[in-house]
Each structure stands twice: as C-alpha cells, then as structure tokens.
Protein backbone atom coordinates (compact mmCIF):
# COMPACT_ATOMS: atom_id res chain seq x y z
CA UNK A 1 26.32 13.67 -3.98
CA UNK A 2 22.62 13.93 -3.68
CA UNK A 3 21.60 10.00 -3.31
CA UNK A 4 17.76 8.61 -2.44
CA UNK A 5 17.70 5.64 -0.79
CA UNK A 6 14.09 3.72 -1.59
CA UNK A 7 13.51 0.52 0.68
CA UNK A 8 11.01 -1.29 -0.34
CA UNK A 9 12.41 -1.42 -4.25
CA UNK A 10 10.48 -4.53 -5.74
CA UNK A 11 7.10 -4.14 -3.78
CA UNK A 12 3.82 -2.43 -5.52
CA UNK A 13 4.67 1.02 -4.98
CA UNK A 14 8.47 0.99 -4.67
CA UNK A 15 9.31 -0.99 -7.86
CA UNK A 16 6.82 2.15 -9.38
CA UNK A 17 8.95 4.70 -7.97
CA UNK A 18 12.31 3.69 -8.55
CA UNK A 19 11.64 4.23 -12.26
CA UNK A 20 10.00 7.03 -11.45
CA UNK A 21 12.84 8.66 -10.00
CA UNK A 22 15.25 7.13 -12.22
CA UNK A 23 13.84 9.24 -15.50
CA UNK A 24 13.69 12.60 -13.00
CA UNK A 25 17.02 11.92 -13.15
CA UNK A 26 18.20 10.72 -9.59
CA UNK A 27 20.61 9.05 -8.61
CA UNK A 28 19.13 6.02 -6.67
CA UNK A 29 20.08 3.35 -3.86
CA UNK A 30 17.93 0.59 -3.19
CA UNK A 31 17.62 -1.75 -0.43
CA UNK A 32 16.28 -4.98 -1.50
CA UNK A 33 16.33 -8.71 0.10
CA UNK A 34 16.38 -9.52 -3.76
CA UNK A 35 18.34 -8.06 -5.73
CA UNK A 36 16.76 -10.13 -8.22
CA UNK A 37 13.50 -9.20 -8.28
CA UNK A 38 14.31 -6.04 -9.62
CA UNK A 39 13.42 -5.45 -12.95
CA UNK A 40 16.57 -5.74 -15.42
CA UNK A 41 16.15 -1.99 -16.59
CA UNK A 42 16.47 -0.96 -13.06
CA UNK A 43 18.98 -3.21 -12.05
CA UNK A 44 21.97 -1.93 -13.84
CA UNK A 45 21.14 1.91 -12.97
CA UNK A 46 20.75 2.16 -9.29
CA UNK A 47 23.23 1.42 -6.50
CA UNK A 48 21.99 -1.81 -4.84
CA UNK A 49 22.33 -2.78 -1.12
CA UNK A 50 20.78 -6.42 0.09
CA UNK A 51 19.15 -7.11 3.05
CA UNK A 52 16.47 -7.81 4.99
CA UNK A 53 14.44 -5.23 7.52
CA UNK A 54 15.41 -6.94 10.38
CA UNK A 55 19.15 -6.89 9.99
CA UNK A 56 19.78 -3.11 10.74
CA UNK A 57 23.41 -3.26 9.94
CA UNK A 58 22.25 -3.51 6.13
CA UNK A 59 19.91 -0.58 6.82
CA UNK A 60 22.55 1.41 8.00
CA UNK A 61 24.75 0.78 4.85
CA UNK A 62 22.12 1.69 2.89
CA UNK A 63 21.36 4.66 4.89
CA UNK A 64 25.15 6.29 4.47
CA UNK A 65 26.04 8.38 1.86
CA UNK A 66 22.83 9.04 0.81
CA UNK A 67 20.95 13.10 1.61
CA UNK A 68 17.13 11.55 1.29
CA UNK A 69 15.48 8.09 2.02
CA UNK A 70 12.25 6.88 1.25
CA UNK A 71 11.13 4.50 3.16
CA UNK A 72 8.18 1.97 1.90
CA UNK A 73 9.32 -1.78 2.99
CA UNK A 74 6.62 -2.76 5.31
CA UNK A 75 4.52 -5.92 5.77
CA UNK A 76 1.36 -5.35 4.50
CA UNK A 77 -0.16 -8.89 3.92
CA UNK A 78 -3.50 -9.75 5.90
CA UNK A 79 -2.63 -12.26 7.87
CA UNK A 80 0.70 -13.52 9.91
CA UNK A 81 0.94 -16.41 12.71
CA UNK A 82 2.50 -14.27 14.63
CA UNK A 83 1.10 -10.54 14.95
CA UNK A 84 4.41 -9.70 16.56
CA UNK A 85 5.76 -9.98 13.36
CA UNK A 86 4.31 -6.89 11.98
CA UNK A 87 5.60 -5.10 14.96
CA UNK A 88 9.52 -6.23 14.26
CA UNK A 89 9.28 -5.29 10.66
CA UNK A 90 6.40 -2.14 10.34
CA UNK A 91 7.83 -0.41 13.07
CA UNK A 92 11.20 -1.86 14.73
CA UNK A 93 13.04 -1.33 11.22
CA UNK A 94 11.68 1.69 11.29
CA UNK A 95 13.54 2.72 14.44
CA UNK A 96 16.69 1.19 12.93
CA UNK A 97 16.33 3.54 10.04
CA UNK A 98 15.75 6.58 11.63
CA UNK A 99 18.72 6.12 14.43
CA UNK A 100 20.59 5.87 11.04
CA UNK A 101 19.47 8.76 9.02
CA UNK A 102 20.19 10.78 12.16
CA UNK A 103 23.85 9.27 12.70
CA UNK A 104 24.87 10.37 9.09
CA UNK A 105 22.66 13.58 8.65
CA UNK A 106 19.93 12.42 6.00
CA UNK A 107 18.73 15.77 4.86
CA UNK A 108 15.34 14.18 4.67
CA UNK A 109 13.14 11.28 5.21
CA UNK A 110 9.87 10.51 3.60
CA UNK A 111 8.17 8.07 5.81
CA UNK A 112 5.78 6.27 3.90
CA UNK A 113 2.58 5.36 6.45
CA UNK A 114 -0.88 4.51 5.37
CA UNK A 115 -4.39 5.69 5.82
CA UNK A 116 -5.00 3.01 8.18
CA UNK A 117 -2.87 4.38 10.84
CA UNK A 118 -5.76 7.31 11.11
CA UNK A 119 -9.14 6.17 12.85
CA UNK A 120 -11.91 6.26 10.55
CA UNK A 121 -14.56 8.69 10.14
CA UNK A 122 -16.85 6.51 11.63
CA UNK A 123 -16.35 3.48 13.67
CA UNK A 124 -18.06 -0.09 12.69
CA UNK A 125 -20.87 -0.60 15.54
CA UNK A 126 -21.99 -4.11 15.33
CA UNK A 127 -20.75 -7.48 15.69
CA UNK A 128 -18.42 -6.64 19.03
CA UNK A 129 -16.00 -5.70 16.37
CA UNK A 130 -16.16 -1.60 17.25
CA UNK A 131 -11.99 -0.01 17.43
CA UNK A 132 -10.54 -3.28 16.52
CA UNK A 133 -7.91 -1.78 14.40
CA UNK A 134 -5.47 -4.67 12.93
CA UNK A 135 -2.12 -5.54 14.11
CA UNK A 136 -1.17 -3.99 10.44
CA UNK A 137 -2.88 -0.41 11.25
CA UNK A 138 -1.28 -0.46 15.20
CA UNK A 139 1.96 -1.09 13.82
CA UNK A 140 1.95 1.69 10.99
CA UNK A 141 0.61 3.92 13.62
CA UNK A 142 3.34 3.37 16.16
CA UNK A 143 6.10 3.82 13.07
CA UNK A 144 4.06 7.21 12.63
CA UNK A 145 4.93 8.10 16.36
CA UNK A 146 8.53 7.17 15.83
CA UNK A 147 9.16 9.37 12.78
CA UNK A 148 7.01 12.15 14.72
CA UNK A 149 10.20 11.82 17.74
CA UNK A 150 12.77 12.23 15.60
CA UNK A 151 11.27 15.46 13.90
CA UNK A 152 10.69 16.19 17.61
CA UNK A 153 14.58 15.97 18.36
CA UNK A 154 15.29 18.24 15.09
CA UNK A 155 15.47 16.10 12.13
CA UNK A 156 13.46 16.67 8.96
CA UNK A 157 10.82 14.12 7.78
CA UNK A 158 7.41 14.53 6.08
CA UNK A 159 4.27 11.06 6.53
CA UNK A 160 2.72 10.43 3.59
CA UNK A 161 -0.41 8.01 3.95
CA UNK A 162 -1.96 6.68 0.51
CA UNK A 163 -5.21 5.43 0.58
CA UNK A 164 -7.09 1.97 -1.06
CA UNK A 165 -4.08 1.59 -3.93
CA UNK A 166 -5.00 0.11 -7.57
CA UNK A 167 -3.42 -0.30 -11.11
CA UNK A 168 -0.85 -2.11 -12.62
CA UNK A 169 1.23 -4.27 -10.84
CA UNK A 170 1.57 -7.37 -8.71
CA UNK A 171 -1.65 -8.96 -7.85
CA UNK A 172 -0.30 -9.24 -3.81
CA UNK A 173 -2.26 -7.79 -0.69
CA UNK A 174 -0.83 -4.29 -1.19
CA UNK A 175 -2.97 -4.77 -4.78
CA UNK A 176 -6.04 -6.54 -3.51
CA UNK A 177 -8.14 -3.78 -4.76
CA UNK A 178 -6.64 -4.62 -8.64
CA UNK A 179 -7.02 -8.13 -7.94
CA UNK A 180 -10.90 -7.71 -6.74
CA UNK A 181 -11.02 -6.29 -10.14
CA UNK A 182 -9.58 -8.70 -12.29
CA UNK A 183 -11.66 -11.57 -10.09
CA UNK A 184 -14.88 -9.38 -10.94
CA UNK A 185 -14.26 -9.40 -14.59
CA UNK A 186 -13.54 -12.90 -14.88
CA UNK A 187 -16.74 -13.79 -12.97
CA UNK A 188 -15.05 -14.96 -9.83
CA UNK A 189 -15.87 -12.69 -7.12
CA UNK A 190 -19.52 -13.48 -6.77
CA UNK A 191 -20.41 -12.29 -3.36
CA UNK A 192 -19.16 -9.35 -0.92
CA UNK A 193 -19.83 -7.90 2.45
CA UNK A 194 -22.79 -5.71 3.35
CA UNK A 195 -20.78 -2.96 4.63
CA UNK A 196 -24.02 -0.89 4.77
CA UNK A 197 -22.34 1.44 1.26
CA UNK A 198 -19.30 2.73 3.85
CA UNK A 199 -16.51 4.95 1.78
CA UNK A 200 -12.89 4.08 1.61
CA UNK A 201 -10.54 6.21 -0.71
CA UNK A 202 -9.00 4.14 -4.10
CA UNK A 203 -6.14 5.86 -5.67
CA UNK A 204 -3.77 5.41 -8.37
CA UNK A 205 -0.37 3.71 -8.10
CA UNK A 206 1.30 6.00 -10.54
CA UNK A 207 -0.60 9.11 -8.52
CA UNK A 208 0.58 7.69 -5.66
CA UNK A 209 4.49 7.82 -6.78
CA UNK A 210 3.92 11.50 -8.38
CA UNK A 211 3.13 12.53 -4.26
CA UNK A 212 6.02 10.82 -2.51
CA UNK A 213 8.60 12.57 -5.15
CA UNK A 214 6.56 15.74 -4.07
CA UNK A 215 6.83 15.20 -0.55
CA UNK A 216 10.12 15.04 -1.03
CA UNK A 217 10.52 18.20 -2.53
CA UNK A 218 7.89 20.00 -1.20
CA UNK A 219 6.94 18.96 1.88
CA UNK A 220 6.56 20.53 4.68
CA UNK A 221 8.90 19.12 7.76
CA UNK A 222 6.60 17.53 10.20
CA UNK A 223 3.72 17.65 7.79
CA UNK A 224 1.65 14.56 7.38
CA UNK A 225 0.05 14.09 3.79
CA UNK A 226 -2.77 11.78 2.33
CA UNK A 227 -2.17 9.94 -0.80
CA UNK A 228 -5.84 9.90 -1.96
CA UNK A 229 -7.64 10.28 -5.31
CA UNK A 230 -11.51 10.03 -4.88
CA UNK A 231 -14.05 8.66 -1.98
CA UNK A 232 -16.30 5.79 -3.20
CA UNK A 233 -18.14 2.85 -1.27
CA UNK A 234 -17.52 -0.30 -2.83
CA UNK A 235 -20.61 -0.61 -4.53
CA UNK A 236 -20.03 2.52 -6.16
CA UNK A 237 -16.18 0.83 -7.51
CA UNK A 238 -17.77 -2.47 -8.79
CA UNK A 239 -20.79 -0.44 -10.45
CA UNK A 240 -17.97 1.68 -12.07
CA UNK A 241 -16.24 -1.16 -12.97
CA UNK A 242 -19.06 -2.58 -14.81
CA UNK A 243 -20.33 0.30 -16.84
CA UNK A 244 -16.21 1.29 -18.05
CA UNK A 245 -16.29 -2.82 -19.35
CA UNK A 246 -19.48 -3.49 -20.14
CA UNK A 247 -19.61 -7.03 -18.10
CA UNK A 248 -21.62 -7.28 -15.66
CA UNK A 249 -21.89 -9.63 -12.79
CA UNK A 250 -24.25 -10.52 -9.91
CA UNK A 251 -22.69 -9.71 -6.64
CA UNK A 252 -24.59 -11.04 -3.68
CA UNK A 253 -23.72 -9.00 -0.47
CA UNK A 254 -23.53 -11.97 2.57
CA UNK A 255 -24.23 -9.87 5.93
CA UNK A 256 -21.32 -9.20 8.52
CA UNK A 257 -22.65 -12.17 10.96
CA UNK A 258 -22.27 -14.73 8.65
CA UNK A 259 -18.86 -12.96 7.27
CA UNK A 260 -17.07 -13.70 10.41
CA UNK A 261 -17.02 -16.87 11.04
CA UNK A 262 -15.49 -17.77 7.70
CA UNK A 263 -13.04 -14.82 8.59
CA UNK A 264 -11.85 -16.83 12.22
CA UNK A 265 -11.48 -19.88 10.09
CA UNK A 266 -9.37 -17.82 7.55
CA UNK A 267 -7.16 -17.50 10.89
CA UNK A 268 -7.54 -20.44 12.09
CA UNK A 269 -6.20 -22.26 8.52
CA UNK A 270 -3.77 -19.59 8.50
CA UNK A 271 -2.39 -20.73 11.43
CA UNK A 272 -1.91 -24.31 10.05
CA UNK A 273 -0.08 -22.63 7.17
CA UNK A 274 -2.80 -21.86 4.78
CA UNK A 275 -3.33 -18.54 2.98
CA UNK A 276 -5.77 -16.33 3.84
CA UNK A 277 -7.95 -13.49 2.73
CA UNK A 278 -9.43 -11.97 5.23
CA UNK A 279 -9.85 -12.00 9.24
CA UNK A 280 -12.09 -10.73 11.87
CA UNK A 281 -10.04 -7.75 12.47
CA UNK A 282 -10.07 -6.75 8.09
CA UNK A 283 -14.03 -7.83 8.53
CA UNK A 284 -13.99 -4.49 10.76
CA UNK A 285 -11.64 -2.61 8.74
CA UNK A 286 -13.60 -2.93 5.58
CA UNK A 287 -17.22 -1.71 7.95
CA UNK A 288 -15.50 1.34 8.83
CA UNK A 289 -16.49 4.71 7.05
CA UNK A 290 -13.03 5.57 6.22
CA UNK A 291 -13.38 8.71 3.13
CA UNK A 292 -10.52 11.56 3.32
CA UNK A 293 -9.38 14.87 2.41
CA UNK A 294 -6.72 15.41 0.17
CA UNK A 295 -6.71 18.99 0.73
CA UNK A 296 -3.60 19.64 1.96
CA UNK A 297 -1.33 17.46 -0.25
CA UNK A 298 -3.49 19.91 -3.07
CA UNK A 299 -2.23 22.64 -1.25
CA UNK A 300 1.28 22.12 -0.05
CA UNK A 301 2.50 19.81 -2.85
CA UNK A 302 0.93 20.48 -5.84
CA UNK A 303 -0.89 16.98 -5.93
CA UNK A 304 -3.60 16.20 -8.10
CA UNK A 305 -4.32 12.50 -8.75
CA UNK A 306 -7.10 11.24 -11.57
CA UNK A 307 -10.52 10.45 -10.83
CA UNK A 308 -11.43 7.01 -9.98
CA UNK A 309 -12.94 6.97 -13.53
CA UNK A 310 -9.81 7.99 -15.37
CA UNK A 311 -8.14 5.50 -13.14
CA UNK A 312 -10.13 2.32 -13.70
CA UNK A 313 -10.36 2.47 -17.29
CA UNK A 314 -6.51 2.69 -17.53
CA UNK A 315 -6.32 -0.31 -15.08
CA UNK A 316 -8.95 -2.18 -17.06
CA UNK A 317 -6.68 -1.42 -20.45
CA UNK A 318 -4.01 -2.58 -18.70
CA UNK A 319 -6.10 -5.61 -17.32
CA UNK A 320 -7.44 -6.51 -20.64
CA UNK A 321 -4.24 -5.82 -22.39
CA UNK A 322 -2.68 -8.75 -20.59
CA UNK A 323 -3.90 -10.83 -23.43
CA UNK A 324 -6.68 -9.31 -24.72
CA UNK A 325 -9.98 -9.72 -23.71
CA UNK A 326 -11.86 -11.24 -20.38
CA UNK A 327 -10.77 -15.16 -21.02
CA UNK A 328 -7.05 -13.79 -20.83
CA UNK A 329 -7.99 -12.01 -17.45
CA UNK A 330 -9.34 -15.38 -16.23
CA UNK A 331 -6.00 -16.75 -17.32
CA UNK A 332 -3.91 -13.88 -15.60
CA UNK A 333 -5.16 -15.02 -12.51
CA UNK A 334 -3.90 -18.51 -12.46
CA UNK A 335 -1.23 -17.31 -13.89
CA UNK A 336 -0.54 -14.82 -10.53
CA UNK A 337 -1.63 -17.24 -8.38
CA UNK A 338 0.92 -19.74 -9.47
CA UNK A 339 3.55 -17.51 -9.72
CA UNK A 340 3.33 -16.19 -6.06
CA UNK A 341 2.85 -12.71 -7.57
C-alpha cells in the first residue's frame, strides 16, 4: 500500500490538492473535522478519518497505514483571543504528527510551512513596530524547528513555504489576496496602506499544489522549498489588476500612523467577539520587504509556476465567471460573507 495522508482536506490549498492527487492516481486519506465539507466528488474516493488537530489520537489513526503525509491543517486566520491558540494547533499538532509518522515509519512527510516563518528581506522601521512577527509567523516557525528535529533524529521530511496565495477558492484569510481582488473590482476596497511600494511574493493556488506533489517526489530530505511565483509590491498587483479588467478604481493609500489605531481596535472588537481584518502585528507584516527566490524549488523539483499576469487573468475569469460580469462579483461577496466562506 502506498497511502498519502493530506490534513487539512477542505481548507484553500488542501481541498486543491486532494483532487489533485486523486487524478495522479493516489490513493488518498484525509483527515478532516468535517467530513462534510468535502466536496461530494472527493468524498466517495478517499479514505476519510475525522477529527480535530488537537485530539492526537485521531492524528495518529490517520497517520497509520499510510507511507507519505502531507500536512497543511494550520490556523491561519488574523486574529484569535487567545494567541496561545495558534501555538496548540500550528505547532503542538504538529508534534503529535510527527511522534506518529515516526512510530509507524512514514516514508515521508511534507511539512507544509509558510513564507512567513522566514524574516523578511528588510525589516519595517517605523512606528515601534520593527521584528514584531505575528503569533501566526512564531508559531509556523517553531513547527519548522520541530520537523527540522525529527529529520535530525533520521526521519525523512522536506518544508515547503508558499508565498502571498490567490485564485479560486474560498474567500477566507488563507485567500485574502483573492478577496482584495474581488473587493477591488466591485469598488469596495477604496483605500490601502502606504507600505512605501514593499514586495511580497503572490502565487497561484493550483502552482502551489503542482510543488507539494513535487516535494513529495522530488525533494530533497531536509530541504526547505519556497512556493513562489513572481515578486510584486501591491501597487504593482492592483495596477495589474486594473489594466487585465479594464475597471479602474481610486485607491487612496492612508499612512501607517493612522493605520494602527484602527488595527488595535480591530483587536480590541475582536476580543468582544467581532471579526477582524487586520492588527498591529499584520500592520507590520504587510511594511516588511518580503520578495523571494524560487531558485531552488526550479532546481531541485522541477517547479515552474505562471506569472502573476497569467495568474490574475485566470482568477479574474474565474471571478467574473461567477455570474458574469462586475455586479455578480459585488453579489459574490455577500454571498461569501453570508455563507462564512
């Protein structure tokens, strides 16, 4: 039997893969709290274990019997009450997981990380905000630590660390980049920070899925690989945005100093419950200079994602194609919102 487990099944990325994987022809596990939330084409082809990634007696049913795991469950939204939080699920479960890969021999594990776990190219300098990472980027980068001790003690794993993610799917915080998009187009995303033209890295979901099936296969053990496609500052995405769709929209950049104290009231109503967008921490996230090197995933795995142009006209098809034209887009968006999505 050569079994993949995938955690992390209906998120962004994972409910990409599975399908993915299942048309390569693999024979698939998936560890869901939901069973479902997976998509009905999925459901009835892949072995299905339920749980949550707290409850590491799941994980380790999911883990035996199967020669390769993937693992992509994490918590990515970008706020919680309690910061701890990201700790028990970004990196605890990730402990849980690799104590049982190693009990019944996984032949490999594809730990999948995030560009935020690296420090940026360049730090932000102003606004006392300078190597703040967030609780998000400490706890991927402790999870990167773990996986690098159990290649340490002899077991095989590879990191792969995608970049700023957009394309089709769910409109959630692992998609915010897709969902500044559609708010663009509809003329609802009116103002931005003055980052000062920083770069961050925006790369395809379905790229993203081609490189964790290579690192799987061709990976190198101990190997840490960005998931990338092309460095742009986010003027540079909104301005490509606007020429692929011919709308264009007025964008007034609102300088960091005024940004953050809207971002401590974000915390402050998210800790009476309400959602939030953004906080002081992601106001220094999004001033760092933050552009990579895909290089090495070229080079060992045979990677090559589509340029950011390639990419956002698909996702605008796709966008537009919801229900044709820039009213429907408008309409998608309530339409998220209300579902959860």
């Amino acid at each position: 039997m050569n079994r993949i487990l995938v955690t992390g099944a209906t998120g962004f990325v994972g409910g990409r893969l599975v399908p993915h994987l299942l048309a390569a022809g693999e024979d698939i596990r998936v560890f869901v709290r939901d069973a479902g939330r997976l998509e009905k084409s999925v459901r009835d082809r892949v072995d299905i274990v339920e749980g949550n990634l707290e409850d590491h007696q799941a994980m380790d049913r999911a883990v035996s019997g199967c020669t390769r795991v993937m693992h992509l469950a994490a918590l990515a939204q970008a706020y919680v009450r309690d910061p701890k939080e990201y700790y028990r699920i970004n990196t605890d479960s990730v402990a849980a997981m690799l104590k049982s890969a190693a009990r019944h021999s996984v032949r490999r594990v594809v730990h999948v990380s995030s560009v935020a776990a690296l420090p940026p190219a360049r730090y932000a300098t102003a606004w006392g905000l300078s190597r703040r990472p967030t609780p998000y980027a400490e706890s991927k980068r402790a999870a990167e630590g773990l996986v690098r001790k159990y290649m340490a003690d002899g077991h095989d794993a590879v990191i792969v660390r995608p970049s700023r993610i957009y394309g089709p799917g769910p409109w959630n915080d692992a998609n915010g980049t897709t969902r500044l998009m559609a708010l663009y187009l509809a003329g609802r995303f009116r103002f931005r920070l003055a980052d000062g033209d920083v770069q961050a890295n925006y790369v395809h979901i379905d790229d993203v899925v081609v490189g964790i099936a290579l690192a799987a296969q061709n990976g190198r053990r101990g190997e840490a690989y960005a998931l990338g496609g092309e460095n742009a500052s986010m003027a540079e995405y909104f301005a490509l945005i606007s020429d692929i769709s011919g709308i264009k929209r007025r964008v007034v950049k609102i300088p960091p100093q005024l940004v953050l104290p809207f971002a401590h009231f974000c915390s402050l109503w998210g800790w009476c419950g309400g959602s939030v967008s953004i906080t002081p921490a992601w106001v220094n996230n999004f001033l760092e200079h933050r552009p990579i090197d895909i290089s090495t995933s070229r080079a060992h795995l045979g990677y090559e994602p589509r340029s950011l142009k390639v990419g956002v006209s698909q996702t605008l098809n796709w966008l537009m194609g919801i229900g044709g034209g820039e009213q429907n887009v408008y309409r998608a968006i309530h339409r998220f919102q209300k579902s959860g999505a």
